[in-house]
PDB file of N, CA and C in Angstrom:
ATOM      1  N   UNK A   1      -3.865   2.883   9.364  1.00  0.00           N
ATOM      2  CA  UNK A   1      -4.192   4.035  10.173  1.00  0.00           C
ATOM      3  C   UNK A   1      -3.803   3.737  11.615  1.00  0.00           C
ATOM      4  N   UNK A   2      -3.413   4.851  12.053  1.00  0.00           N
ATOM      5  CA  UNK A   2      -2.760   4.768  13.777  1.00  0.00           C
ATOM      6  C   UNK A   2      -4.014   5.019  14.814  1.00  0.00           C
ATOM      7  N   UNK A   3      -4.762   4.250  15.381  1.00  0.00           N
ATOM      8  CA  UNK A   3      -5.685   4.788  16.233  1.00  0.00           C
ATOM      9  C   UNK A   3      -5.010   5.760  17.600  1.00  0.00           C
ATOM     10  N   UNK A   4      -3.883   5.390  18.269  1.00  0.00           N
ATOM     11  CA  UNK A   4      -3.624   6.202  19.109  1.00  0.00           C
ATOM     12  C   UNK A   4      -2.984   7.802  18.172  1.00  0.00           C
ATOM     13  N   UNK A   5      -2.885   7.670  17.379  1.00  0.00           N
ATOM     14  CA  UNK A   5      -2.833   9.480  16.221  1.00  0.00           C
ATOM     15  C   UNK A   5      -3.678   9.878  15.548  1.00  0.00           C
ATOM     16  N   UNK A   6      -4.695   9.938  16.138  1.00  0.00           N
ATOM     17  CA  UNK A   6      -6.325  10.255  15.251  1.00  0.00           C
ATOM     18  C   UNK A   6      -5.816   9.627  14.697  1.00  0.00           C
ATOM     19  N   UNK A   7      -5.807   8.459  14.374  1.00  0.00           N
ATOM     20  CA  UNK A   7      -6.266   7.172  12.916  1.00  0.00           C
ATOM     21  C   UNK A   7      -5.374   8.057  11.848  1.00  0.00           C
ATOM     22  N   UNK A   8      -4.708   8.675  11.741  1.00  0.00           N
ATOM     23  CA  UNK A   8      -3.265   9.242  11.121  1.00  0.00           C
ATOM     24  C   UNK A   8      -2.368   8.116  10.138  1.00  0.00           C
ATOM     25  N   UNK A   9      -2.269   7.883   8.749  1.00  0.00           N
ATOM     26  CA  UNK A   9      -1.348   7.121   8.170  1.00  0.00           C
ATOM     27  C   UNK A   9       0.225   7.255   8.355  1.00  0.00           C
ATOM     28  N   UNK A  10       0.364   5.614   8.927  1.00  0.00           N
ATOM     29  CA  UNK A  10       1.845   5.564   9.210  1.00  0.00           C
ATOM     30  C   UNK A  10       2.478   5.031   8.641  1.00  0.00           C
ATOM     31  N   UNK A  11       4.034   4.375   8.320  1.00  0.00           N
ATOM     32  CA  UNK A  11       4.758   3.842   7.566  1.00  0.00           C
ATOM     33  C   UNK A  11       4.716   2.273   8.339  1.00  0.00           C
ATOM     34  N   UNK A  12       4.711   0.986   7.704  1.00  0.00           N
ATOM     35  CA  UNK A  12       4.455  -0.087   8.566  1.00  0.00           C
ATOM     36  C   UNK A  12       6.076  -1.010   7.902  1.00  0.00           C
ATOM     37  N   UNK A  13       6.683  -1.232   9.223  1.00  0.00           N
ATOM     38  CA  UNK A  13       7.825  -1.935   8.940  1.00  0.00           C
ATOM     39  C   UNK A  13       7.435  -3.362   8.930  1.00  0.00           C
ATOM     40  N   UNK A  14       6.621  -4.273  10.068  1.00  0.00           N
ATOM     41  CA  UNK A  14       6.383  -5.330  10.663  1.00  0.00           C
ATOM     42  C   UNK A  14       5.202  -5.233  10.982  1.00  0.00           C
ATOM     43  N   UNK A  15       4.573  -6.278   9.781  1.00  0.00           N
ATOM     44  CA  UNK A  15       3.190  -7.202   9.901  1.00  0.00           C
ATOM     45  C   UNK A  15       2.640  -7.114  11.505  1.00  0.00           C
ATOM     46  N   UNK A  16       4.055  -7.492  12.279  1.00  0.00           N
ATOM     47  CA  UNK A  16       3.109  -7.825  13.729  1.00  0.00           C
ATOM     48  C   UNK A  16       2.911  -6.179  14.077  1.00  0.00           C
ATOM     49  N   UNK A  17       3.260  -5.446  13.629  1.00  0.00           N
ATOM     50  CA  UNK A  17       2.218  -4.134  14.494  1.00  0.00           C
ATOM     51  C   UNK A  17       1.658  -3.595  14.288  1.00  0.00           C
ATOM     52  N   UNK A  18       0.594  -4.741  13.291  1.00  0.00           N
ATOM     53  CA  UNK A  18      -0.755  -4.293  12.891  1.00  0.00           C
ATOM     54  C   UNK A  18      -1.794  -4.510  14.201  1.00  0.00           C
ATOM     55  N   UNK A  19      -2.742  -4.182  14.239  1.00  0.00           N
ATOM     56  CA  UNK A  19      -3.905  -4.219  15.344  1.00  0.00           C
ATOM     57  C   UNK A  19      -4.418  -5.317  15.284  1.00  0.00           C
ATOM     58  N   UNK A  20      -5.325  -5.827  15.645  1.00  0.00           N
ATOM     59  CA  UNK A  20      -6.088  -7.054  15.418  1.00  0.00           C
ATOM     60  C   UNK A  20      -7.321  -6.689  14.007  1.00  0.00           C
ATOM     61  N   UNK A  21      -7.845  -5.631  13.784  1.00  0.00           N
ATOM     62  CA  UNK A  21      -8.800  -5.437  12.777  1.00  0.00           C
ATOM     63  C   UNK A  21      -7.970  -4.101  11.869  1.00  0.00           C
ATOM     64  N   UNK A  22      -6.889  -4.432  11.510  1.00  0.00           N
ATOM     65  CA  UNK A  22      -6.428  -3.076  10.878  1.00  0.00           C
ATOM     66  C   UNK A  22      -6.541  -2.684   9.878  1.00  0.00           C
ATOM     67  N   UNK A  23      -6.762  -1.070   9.572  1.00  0.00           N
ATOM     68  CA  UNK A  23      -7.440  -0.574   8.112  1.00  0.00           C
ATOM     69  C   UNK A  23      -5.582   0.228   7.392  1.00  0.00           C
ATOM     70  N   UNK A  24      -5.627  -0.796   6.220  1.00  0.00           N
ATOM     71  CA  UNK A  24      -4.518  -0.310   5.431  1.00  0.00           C
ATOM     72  C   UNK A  24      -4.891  -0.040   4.106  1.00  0.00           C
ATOM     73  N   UNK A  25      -3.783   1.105   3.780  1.00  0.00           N
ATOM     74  CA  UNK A  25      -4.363   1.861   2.430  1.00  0.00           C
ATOM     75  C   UNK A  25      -2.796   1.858   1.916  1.00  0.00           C
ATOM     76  N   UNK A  26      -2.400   1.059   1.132  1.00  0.00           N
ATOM     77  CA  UNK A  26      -1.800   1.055   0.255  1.00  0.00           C
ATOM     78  C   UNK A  26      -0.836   1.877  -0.945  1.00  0.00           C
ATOM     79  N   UNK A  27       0.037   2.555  -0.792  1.00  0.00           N
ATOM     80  CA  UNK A  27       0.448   4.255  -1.306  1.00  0.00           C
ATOM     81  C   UNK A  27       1.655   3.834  -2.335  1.00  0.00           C
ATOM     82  N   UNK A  28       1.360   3.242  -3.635  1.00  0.00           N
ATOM     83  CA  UNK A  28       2.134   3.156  -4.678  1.00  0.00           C
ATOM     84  C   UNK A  28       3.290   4.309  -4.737  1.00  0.00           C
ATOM     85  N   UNK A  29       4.508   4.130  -4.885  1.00  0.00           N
ATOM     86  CA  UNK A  29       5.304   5.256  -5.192  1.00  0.00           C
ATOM     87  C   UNK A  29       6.150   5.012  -6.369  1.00  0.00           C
ATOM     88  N   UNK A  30       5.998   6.335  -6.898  1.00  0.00           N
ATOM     89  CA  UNK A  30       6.743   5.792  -8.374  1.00  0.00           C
ATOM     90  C   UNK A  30       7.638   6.772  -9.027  1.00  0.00           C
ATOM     91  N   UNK A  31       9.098   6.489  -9.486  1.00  0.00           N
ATOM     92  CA  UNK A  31       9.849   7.577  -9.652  1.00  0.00           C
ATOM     93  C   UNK A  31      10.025   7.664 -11.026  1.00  0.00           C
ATOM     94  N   UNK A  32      10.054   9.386 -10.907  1.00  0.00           N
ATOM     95  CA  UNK A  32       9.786   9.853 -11.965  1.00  0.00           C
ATOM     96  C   UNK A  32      10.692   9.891 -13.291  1.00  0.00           C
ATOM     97  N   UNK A  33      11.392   9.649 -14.217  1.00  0.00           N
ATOM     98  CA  UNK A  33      12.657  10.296 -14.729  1.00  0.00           C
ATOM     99  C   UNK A  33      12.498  11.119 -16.066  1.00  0.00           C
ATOM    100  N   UNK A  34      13.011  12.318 -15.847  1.00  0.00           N
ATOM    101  CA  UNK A  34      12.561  13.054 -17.038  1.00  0.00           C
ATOM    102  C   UNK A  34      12.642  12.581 -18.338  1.00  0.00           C
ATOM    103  N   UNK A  35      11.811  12.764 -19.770  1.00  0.00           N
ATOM    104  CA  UNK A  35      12.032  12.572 -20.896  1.00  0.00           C
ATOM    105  C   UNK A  35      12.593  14.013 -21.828  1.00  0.00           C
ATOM    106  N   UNK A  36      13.329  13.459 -22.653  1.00  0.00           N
ATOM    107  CA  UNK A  36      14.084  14.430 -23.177  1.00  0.00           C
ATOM    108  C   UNK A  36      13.490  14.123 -24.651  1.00  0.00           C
ATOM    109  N   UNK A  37      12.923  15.248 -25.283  1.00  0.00           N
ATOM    110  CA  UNK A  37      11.957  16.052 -26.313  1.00  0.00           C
ATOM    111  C   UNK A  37      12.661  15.658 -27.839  1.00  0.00           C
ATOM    112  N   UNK A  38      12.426  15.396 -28.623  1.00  0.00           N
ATOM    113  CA  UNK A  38      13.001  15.358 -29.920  1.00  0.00           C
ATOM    114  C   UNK A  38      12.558  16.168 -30.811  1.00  0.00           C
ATOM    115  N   UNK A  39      13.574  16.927 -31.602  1.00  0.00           N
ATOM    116  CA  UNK A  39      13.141  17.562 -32.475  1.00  0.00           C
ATOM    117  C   UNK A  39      12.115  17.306 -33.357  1.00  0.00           C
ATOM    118  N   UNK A  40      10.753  17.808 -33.886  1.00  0.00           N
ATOM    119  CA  UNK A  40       9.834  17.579 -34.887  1.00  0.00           C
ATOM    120  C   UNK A  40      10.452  17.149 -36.113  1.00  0.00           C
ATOM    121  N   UNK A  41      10.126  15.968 -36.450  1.00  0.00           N
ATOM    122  CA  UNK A  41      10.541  15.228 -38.136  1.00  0.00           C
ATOM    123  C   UNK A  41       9.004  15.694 -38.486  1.00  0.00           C
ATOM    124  N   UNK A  42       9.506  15.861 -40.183  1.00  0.00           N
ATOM    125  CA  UNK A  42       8.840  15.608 -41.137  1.00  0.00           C
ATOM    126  C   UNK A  42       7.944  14.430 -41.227  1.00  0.00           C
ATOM    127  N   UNK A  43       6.701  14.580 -41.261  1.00  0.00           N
ATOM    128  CA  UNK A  43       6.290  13.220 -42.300  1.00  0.00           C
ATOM    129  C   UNK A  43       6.980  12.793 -43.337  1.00  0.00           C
ATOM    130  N   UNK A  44       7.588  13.188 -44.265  1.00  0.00           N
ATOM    131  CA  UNK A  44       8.071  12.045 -44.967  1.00  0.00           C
ATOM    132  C   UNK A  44       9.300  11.657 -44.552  1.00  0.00           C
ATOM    133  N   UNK A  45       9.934  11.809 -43.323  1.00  0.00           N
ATOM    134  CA  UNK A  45      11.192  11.137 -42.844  1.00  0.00           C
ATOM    135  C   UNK A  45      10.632  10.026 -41.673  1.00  0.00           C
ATOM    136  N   UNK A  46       9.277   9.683 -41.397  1.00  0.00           N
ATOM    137  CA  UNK A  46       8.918   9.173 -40.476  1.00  0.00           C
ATOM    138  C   UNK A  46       9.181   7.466 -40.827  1.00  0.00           C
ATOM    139  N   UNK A  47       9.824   6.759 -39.963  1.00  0.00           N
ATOM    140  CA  UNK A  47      10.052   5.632 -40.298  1.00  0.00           C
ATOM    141  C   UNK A  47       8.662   4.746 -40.700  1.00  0.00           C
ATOM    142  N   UNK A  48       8.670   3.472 -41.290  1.00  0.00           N
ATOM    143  CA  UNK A  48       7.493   2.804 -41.221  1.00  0.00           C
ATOM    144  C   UNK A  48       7.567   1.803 -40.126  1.00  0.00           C
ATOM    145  N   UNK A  49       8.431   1.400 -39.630  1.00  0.00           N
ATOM    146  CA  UNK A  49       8.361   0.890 -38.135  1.00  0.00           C
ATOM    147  C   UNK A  49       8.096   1.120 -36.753  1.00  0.00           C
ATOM    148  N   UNK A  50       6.954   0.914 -36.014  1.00  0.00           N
ATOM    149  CA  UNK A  50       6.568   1.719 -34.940  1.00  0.00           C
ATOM    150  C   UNK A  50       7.248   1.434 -33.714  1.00  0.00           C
ATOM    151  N   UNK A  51       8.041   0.398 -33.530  1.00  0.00           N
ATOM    152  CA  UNK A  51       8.903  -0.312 -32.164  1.00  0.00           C
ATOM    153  C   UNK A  51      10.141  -0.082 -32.811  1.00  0.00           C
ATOM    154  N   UNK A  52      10.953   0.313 -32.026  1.00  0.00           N
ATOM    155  CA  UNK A  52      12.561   0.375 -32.110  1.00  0.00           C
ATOM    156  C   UNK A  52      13.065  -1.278 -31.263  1.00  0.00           C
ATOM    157  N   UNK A  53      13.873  -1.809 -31.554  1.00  0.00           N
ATOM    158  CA  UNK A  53      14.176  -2.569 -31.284  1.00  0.00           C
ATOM    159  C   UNK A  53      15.757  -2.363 -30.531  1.00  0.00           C
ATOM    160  N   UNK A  54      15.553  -2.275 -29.054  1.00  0.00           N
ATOM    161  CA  UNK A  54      17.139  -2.501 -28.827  1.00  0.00           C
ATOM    162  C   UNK A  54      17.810  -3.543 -28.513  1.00  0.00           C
ATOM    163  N   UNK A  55      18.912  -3.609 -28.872  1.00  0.00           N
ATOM    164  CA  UNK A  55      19.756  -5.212 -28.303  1.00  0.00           C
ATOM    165  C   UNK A  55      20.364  -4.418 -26.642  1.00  0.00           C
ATOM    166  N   UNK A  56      20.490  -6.099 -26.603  1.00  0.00           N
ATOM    167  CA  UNK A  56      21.392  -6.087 -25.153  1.00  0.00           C
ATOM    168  C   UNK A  56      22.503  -6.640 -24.706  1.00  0.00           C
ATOM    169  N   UNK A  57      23.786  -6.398 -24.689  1.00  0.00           N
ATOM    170  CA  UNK A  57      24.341  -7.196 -25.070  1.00  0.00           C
ATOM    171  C   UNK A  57      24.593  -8.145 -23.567  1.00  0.00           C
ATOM    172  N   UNK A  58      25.114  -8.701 -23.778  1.00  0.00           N
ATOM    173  CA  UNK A  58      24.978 -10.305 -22.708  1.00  0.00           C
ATOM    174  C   UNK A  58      26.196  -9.552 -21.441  1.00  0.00           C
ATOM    175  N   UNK A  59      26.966  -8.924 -21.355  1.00  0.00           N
ATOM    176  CA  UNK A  59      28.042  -8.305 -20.830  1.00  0.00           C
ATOM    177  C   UNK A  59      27.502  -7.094 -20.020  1.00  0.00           C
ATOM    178  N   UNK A  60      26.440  -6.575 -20.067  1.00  0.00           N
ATOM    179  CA  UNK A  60      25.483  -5.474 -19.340  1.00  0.00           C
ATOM    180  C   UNK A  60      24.197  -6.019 -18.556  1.00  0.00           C
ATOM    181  N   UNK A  61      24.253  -7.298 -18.744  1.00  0.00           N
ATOM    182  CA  UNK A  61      23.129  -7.927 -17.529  1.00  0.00           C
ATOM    183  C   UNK A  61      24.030  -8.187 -16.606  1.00  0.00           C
ATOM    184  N   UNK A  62      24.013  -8.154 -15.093  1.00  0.00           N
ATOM    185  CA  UNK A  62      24.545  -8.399 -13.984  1.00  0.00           C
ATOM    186  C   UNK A  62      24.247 -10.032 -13.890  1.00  0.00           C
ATOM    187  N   UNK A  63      23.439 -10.520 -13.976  1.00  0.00           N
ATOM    188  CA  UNK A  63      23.503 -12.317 -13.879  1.00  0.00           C
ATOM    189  C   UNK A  63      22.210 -12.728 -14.301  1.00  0.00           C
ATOM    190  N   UNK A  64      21.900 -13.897 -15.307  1.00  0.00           N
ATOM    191  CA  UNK A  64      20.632 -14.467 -15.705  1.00  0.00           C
ATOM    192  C   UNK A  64      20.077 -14.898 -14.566  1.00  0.00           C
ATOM    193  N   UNK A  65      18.725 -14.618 -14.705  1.00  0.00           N
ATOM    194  CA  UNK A  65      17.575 -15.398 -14.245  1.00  0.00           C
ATOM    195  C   UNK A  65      18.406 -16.916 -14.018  1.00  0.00           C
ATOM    196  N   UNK A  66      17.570 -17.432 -12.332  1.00  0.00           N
ATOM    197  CA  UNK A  66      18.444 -18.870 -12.226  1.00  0.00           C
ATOM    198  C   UNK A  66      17.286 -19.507 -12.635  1.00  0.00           C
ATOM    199  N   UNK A  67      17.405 -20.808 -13.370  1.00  0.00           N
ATOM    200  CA  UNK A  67      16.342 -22.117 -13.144  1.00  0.00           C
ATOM    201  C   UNK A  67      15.141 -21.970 -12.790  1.00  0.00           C
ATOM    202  N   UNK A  68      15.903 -22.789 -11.697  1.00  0.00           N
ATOM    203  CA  UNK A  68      14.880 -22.703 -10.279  1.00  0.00           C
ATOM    204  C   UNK A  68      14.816 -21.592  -9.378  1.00  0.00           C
ATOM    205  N   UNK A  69      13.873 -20.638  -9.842  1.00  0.00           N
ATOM    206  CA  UNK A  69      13.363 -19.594  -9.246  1.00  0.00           C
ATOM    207  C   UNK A  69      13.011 -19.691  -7.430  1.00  0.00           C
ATOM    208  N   UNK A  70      13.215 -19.648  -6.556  1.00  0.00           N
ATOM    209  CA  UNK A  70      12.818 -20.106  -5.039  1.00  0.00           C
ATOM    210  C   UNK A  70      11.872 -19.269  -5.096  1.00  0.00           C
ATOM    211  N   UNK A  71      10.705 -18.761  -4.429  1.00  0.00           N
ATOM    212  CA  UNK A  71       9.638 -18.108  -3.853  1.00  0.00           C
ATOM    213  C   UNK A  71       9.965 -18.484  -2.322  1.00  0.00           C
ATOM    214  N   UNK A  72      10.026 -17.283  -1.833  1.00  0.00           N
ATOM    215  CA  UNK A  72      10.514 -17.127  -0.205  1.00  0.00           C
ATOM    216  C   UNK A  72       8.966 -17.635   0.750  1.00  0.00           C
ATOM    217  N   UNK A  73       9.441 -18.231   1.843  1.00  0.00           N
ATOM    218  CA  UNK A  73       8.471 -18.634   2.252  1.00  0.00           C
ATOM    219  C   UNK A  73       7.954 -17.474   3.476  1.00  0.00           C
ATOM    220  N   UNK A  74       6.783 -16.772   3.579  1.00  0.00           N
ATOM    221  CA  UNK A  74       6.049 -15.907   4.650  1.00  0.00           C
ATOM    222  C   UNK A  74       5.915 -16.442   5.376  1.00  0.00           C
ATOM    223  N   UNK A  75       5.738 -15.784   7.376  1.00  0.00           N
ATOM    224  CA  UNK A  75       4.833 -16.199   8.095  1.00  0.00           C
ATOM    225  C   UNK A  75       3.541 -16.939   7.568  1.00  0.00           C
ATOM    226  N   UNK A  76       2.926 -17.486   8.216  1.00  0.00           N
ATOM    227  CA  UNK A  76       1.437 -17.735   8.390  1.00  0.00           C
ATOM    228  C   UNK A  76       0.621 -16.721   8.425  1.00  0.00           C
ATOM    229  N   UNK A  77       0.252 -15.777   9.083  1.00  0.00           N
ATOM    230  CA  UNK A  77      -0.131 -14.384   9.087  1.00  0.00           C
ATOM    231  C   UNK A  77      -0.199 -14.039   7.714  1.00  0.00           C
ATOM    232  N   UNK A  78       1.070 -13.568   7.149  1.00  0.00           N
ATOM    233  CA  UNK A  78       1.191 -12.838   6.018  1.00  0.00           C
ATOM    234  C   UNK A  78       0.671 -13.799   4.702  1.00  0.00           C
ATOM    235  N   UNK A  79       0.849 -15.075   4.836  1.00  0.00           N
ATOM    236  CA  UNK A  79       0.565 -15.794   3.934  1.00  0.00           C
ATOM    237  C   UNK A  79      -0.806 -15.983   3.773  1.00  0.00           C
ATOM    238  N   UNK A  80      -1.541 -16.299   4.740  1.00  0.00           N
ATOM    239  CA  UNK A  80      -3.534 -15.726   5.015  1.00  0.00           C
ATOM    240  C   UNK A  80      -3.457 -14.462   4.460  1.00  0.00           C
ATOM    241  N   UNK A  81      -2.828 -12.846   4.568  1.00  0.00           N
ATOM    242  CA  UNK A  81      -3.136 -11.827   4.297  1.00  0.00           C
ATOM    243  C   UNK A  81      -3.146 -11.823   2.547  1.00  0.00           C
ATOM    244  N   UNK A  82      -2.224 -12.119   2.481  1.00  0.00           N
ATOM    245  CA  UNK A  82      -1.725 -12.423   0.283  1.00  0.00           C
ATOM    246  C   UNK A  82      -2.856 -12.970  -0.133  1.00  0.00           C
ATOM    247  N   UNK A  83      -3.128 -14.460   0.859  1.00  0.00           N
ATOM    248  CA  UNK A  83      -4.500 -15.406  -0.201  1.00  0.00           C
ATOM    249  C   UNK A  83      -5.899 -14.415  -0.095  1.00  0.00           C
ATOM    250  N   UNK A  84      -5.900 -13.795   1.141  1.00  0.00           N
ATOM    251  CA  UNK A  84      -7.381 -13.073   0.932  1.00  0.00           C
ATOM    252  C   UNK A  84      -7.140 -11.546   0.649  1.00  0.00           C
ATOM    253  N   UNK A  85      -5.588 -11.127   0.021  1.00  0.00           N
ATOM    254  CA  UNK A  85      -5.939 -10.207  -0.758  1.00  0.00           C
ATOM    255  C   UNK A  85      -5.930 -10.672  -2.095  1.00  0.00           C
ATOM    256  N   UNK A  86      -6.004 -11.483  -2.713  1.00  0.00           N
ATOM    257  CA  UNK A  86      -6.151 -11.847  -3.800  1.00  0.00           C
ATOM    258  C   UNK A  86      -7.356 -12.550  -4.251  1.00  0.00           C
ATOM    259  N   UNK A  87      -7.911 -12.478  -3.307  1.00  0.00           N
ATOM    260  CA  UNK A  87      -9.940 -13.149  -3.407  1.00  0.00           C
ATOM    261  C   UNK A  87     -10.319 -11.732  -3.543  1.00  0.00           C
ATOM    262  N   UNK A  88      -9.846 -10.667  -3.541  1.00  0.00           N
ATOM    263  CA  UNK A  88     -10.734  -9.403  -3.724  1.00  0.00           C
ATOM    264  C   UNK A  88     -10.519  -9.194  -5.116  1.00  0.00           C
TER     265      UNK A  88
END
């Protein structure tokens, strides 16, 4: 919340221009993509398998997972903010 905009929700680029006691609310966004409807089957054409199984073929992944995964290292700041949002 912006105290100089009646306490108004803003978009936050940089940790540092938070306030010293700042109240953040968190706004999941999630995109939508339509599903496309299938014609009604019969019960007795209904498969007995409930998971479809798709392959993938090795030529449509852009690059495996490496090894050694790195985890980027945060400020100090942000790295206190992660550990005590995760004690809640």
């Amino acid at each position: 919340q912006e105290p100089e905009f009646d306490n108004a929700l803003c978009n936050l680029t940089d940790v540092s221009e938070l306030p010293e006691k700042p109240t953040i609310k968190i706004i999941p966004t999630i995109e939508l993509v339509p599903v496309t409807t299938t014609p009604e089957i019969s019960s007795d054409a209904v498969s007995l398998a409930d998971t479809e199984i798709l392959s993938v073929s090795s030529l449509e992944r852009s690059s495996p997972w490496p090894e050694d995964f790195q985890i980027p290292k945060f400020p100090v700041d942000v790295e206190y903010r992660l550990r005590q949002g995760n004690l809640l």
